[in-house]
Protein backbone atom coordinates (compact mmCIF):
# COMPACT_ATOMS: atom_id res chain seq x y z
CA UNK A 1 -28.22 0.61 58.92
CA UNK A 2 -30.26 -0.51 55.65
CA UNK A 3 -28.83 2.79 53.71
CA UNK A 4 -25.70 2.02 54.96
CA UNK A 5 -25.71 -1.55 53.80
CA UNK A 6 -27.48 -0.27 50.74
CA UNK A 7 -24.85 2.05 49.98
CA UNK A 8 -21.92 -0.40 50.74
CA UNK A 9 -23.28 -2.56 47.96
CA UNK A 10 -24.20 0.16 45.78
CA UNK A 11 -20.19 0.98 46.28
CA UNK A 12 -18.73 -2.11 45.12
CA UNK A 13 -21.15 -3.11 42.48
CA UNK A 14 -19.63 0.23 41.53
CA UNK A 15 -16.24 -0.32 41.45
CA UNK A 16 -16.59 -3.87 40.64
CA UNK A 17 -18.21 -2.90 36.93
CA UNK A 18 -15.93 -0.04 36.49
CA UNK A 19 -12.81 -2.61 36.99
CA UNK A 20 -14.49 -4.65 34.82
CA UNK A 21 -15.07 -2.17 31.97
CA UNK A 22 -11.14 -1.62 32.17
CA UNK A 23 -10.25 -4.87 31.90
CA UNK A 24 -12.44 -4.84 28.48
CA UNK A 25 -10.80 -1.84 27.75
CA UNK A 26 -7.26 -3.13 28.15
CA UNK A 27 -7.83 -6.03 25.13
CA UNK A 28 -8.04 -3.26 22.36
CA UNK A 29 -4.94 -3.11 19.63
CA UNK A 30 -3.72 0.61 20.42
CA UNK A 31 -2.86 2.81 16.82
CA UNK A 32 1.10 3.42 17.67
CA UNK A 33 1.68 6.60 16.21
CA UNK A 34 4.50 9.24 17.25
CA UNK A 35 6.99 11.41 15.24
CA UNK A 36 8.55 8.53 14.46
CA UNK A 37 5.18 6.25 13.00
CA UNK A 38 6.80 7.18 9.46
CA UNK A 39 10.32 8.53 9.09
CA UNK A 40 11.65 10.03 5.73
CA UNK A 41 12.48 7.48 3.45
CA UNK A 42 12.85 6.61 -0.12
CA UNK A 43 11.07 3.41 -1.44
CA UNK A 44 10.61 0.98 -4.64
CA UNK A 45 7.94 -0.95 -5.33
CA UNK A 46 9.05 -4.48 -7.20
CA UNK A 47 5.80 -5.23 -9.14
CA UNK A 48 6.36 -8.99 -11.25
CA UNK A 49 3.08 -9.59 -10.29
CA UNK A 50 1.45 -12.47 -11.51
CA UNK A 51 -1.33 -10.68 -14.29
CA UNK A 52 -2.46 -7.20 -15.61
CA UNK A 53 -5.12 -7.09 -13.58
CA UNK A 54 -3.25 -7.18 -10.51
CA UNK A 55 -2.57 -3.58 -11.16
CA UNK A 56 -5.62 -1.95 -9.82
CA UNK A 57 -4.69 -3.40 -6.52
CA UNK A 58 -1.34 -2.63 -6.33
CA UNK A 59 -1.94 0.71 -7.33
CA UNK A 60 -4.05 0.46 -3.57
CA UNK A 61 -1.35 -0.57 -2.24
CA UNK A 62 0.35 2.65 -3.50
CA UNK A 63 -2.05 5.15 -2.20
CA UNK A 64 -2.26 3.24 0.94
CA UNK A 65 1.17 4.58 1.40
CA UNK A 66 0.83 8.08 0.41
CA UNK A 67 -2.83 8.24 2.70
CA UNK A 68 -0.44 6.92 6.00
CA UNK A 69 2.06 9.26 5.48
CA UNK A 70 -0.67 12.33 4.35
CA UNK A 71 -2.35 11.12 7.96
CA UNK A 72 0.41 10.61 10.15
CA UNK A 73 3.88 11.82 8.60
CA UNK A 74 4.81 15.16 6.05
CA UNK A 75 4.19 13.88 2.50
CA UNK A 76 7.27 15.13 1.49
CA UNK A 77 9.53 12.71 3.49
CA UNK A 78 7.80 9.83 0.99
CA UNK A 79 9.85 9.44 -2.48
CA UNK A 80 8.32 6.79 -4.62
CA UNK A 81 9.38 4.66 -7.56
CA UNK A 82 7.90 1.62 -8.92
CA UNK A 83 10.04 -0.67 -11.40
CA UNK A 84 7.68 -3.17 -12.97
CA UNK A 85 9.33 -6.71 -14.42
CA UNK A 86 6.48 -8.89 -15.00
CA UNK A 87 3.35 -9.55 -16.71
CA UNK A 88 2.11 -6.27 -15.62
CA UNK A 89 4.53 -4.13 -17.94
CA UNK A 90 2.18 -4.95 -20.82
CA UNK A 91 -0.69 -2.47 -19.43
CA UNK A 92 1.56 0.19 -20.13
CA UNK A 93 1.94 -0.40 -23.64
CA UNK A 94 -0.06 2.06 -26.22
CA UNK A 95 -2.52 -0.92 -27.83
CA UNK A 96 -3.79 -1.84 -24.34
CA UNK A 97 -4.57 1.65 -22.91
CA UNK A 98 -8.77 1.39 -23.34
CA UNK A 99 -8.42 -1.95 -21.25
CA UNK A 100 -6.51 -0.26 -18.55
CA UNK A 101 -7.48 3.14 -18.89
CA UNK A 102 -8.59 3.42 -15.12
CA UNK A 103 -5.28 1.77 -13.99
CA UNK A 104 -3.31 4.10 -16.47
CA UNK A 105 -4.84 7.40 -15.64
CA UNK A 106 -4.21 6.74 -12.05
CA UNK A 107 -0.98 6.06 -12.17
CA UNK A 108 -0.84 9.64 -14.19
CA UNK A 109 -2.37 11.08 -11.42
CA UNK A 110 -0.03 9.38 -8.81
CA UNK A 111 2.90 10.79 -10.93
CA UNK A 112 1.43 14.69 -11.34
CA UNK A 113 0.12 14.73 -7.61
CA UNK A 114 3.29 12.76 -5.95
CA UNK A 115 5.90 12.59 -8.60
CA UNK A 116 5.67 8.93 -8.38
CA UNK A 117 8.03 7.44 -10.78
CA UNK A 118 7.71 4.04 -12.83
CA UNK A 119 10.05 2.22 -14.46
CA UNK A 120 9.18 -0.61 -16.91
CA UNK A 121 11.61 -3.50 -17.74
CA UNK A 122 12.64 -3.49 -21.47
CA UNK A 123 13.86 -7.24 -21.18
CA UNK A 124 10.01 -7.81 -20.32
CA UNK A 125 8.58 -5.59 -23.36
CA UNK A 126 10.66 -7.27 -25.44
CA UNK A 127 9.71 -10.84 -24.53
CA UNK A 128 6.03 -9.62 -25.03
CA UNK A 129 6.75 -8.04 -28.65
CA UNK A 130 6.52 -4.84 -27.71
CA UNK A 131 9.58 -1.64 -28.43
CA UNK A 132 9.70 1.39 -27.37
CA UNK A 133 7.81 3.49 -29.61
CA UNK A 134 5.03 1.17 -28.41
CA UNK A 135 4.95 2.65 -24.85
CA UNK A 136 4.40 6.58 -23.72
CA UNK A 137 6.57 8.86 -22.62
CA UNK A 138 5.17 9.21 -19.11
CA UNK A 139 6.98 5.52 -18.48
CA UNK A 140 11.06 5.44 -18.36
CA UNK A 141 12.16 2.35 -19.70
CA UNK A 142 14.91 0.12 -17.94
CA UNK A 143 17.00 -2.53 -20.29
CA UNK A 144 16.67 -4.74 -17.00
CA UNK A 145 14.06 -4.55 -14.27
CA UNK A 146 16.00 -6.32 -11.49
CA UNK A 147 19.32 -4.40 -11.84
CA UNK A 148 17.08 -1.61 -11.76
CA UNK A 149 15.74 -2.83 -8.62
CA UNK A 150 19.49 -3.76 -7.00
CA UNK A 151 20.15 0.16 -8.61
CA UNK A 152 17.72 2.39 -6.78
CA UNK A 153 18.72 0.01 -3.18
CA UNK A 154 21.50 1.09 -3.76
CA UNK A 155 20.72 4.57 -3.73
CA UNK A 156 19.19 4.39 -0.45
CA UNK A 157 15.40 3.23 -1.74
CA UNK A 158 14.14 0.09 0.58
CA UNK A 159 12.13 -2.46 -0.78
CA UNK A 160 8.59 -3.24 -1.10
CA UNK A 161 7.56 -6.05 -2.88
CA UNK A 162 3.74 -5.44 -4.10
CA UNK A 163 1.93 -9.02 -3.56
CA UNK A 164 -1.13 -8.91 -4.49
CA UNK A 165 -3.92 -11.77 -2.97
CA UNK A 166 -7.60 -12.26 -3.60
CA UNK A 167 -8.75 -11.19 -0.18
CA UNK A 168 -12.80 -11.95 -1.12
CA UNK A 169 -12.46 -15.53 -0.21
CA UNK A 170 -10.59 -14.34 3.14
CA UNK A 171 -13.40 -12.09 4.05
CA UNK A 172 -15.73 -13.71 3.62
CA UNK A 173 -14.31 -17.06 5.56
CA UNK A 174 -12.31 -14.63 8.17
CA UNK A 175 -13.59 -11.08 8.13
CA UNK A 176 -16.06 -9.72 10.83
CA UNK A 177 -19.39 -10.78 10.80
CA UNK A 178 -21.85 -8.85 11.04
C-alpha cells in the first residue's frame, strides 16, 4: 500500500510540474514566420534625419532589412531606394568623404551587393553650398527630395521613414539585466 501511495504522489507531483512547465512555456513571444513573413515589395527609405552622424545607424537600419529578408524571404523580392532630404545629404559630398568614409563605403557596398539606390535632394545641396560637381557619381541627384519621395510611392515603393534614437540611455534604464 506504501508503493502504491508512493507512486500516486510520485504521479501527480509529475504531472503537476509538467503542467506547470507549460504554463511557463505558454508566456514566450513566438517568431511568426511563414511564406508570407516578407512578401515582394518595393521600398524607400525617407532619411531628413536630424545630423550626419545619424547615418551609421540608419545604414543598420538598412541591412536590418536585407538580413530579414536574406533569413526569412528570397532577397530578390526586396528593391531598395533611399532619397535623402536633410542634414544627412552633406556626407555625400566629395570634401567630407575622410569623415564618413565608413558610412560612404558601406553604402557602396549596399549598392554593388543589393543595387540599393540613393537619391540626394539638390534643394538640400544647394542650401548647404554644395553643386553637383561636388558630389560622386555613385549618388543620383533629385532637384526635390520630397517629390521624389511622393514619385517612387507612386510607383508602387511604400514608405519607411528612417528615425533614428539614441537607444544607450534606453538600455541601459530598460534593457535586460544581467
Amino acid at each position: 500500500m506504501k508503493f502504491k501511495n508512493f507512486l500516486t504522489l510520485f504521479l501527480c507531483t509529475l504531472v503537476v510540474s509538467f503542467s506547470f512547465a507549460q504554463d511557463k512555456k505558454k508566456d514566450v513571444a513566438v517568431l511568426e514566420v511563414s511564406d508570407s513573413t516578407y512578401p515582394s515589395v518595393k521600398v524607400v527609405y525617407d532619411w531628413n534625419l536630424s545630423s550626419p552622424e545619424d547615418v551609421k545607424q540608419a545604414l543598420n537600419y538598412i541591412a536590418n532589412h536585407i538580413k530579414a529578408y536574406t533569413q526569412y524571404a528570397p532577397l530578390e523580392d526586396l528593391e531598395i531606394v533611399v532619397v535623402s532630404h536633410g542634414p544627412e545629404a552633406t556626407i555625400f559630398a566629395k570634401q567630407n568623404y575622410q569623415k564618413f568614409k565608413d558610412q560612404i563605403e558601406r553604402i557602396k557596398s549596399f549598392q554593388d551587393s543589393y543595387g540599393i539606390k540613393f537619391y540626394i535632394c539638390y534643394n538640400v545641396i544647394k542650401a548647404f553650398g554644395f553643386d553637383k560637381e561636388d558630389y560622386p557619381s555613385f549618388v543620383i541627384l533629385t532637384p526635390a527630395g520630397v517629390a521624389k519621395l511622393a514619385a517612387l510611392q507612386e510607383e508602387g515603393y511604400r514608405l519607411v521613414p528612417a528615425i533614428t534614437h539614441d537607444f544607450k540611455p534606453i538600455k541601459e534604464k530598460y534593457g535586460k539585466k544581467k
